[in-house]
Protein backbone atom coordinates (compact mmCIF):
# COMPACT_ATOMS: atom_id res chain seq x y z
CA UNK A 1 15.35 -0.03 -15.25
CA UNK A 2 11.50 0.19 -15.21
CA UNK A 3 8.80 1.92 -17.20
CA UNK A 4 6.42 2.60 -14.80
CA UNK A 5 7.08 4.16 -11.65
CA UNK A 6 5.12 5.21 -8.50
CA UNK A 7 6.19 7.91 -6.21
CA UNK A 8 3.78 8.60 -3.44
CA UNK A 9 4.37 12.24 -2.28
CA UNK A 10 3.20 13.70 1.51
CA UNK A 11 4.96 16.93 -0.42
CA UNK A 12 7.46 17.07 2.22
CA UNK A 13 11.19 17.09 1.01
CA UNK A 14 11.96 13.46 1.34
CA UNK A 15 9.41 12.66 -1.14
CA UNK A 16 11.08 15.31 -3.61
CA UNK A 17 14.36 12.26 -2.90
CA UNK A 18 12.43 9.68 -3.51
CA UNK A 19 11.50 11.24 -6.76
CA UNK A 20 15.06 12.24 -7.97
CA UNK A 21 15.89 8.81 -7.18
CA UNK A 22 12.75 7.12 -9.52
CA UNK A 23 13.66 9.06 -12.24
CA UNK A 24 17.22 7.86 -12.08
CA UNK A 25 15.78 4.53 -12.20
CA UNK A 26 13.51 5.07 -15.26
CA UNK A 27 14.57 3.47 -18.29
CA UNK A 28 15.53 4.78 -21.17
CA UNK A 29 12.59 5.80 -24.09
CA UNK A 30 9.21 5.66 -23.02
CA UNK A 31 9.19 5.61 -19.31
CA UNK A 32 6.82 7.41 -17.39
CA UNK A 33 7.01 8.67 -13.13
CA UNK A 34 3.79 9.60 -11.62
CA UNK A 35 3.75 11.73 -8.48
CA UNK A 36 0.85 11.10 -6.87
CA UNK A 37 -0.64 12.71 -3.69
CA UNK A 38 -3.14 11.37 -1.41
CA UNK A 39 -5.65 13.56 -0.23
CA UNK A 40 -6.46 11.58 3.45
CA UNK A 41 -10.51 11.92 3.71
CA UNK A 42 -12.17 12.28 6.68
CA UNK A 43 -15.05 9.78 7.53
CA UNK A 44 -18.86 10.93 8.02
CA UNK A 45 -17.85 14.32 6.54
CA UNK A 46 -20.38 15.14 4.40
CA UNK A 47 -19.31 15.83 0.67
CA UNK A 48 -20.93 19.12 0.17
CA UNK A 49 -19.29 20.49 3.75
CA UNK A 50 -16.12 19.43 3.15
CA UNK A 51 -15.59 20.63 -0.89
CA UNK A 52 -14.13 23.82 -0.24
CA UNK A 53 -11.57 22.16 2.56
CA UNK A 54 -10.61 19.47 0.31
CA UNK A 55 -10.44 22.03 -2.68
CA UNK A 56 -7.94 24.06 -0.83
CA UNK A 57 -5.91 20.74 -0.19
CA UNK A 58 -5.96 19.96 -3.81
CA UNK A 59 -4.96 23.23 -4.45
CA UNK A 60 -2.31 23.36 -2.35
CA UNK A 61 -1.59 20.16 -3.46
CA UNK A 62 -0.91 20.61 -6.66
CA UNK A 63 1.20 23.89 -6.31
CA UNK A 64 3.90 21.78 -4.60
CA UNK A 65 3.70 19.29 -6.90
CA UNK A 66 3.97 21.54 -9.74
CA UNK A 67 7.05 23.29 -8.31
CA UNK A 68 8.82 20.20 -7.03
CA UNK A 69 8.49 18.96 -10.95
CA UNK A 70 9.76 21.88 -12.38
CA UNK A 71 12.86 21.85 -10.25
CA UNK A 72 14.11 18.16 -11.69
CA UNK A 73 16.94 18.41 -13.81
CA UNK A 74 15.72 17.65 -17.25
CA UNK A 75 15.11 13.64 -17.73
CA UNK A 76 13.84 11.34 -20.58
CA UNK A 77 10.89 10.50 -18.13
CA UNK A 78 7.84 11.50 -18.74
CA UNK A 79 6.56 13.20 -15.31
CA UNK A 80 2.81 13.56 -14.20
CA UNK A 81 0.87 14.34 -11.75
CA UNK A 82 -1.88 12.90 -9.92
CA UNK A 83 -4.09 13.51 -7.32
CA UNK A 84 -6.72 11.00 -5.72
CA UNK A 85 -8.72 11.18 -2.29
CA UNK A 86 -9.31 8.11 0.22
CA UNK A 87 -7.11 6.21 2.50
CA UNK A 88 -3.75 6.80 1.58
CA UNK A 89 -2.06 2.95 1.85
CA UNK A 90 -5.33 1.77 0.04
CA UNK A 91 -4.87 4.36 -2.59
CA UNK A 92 -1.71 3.78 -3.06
CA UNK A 93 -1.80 0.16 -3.89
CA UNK A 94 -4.65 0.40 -6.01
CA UNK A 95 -3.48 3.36 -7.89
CA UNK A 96 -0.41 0.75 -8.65
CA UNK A 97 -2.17 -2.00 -9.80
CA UNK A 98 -4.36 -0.60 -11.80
CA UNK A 99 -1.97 1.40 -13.75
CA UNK A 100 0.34 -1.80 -13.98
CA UNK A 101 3.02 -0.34 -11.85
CA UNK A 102 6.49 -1.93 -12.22
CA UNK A 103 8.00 -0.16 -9.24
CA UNK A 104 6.56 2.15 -5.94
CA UNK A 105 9.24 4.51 -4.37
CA UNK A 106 8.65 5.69 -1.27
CA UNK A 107 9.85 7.99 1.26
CA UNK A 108 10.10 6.75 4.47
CA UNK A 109 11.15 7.56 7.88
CA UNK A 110 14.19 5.47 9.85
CA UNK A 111 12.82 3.21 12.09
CA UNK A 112 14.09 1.69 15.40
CA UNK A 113 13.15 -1.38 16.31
CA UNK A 114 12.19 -0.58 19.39
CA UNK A 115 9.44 -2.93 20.29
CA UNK A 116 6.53 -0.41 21.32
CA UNK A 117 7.42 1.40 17.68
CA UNK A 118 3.69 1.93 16.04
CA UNK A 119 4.58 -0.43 12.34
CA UNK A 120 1.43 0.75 11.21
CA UNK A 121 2.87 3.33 8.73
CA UNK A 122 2.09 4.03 5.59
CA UNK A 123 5.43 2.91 3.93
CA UNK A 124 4.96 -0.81 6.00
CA UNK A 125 1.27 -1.12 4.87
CA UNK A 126 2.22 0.05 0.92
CA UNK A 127 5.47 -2.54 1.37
CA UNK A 128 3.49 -5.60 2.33
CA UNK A 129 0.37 -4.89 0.31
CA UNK A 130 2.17 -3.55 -3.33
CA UNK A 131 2.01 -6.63 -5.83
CA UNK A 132 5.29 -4.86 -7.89
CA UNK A 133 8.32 -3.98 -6.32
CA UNK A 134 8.50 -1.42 -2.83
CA UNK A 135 11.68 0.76 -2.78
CA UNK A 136 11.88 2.76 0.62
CA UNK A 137 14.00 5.84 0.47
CA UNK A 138 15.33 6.94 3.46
């Protein structure tokens, strides 16, 4: 069981999984699940340009997340939410160390192993650059 736990959402329905499974895994008391969203930013966009795009993101962003929370079956877990902006692997794994994260779960696709297969996802780069624990849900 863990107290801390990381679930990276794209706000697609396999993240919503990933999340029913973390909060399975939270121990019991004081545990606490953060849903967190990466908003992707868009190099040599200037700030002022892009606010009302990224503000509709957010937005958007946090309606899902709002919903999806509301719709888990009641849990000891405390659930939050957050919301950052950058690169989303980076984000990730520093949103997890600096919130002492004892566990990441995250979504990911089924790979092949097909040889030409781009393993530059996010799930890979979160999995070898985590210091805590990587669950990928598939």
């Amino acid at each position: 069981m863990f107290q801390r736990i990381l679930v990276p959402t794209d706000l697609t329905e396999r993240a919503t999984n990933a999340l029913d499974l973390a909060v399975n895994l939270a121990a019991p008391g004081a545990a606490r699940v953060v849903l967190l969203h990466v908003i992707e930013t868009i190099r040599g966009l200037e700030a002022e340009e892009a606010k009302p795009f990224y503000q509709k993101l957010e937005q958007n962003a946090q309606r899902i997340m709002t919903t999806t929370t509301q719709q888990l079956p009641k849990t000891h877990a405390e659930v939050v939410q957050e919301i950052v902006y950058g690169d989303r692997a980076e984000e990730i794994v520093r949103f997890a160390a600096a919130h002492q994260i004892d566990l990441i779960v995250l979504a990911s696709h089924k790979v092949t192993s097909r040889r030409d297969r781009d393993w530059g996802t996010i799930s890979y780069k979160v999995g070898i650059l985590a210091q805590c624990p990587v669950l990928l849900v598939k």
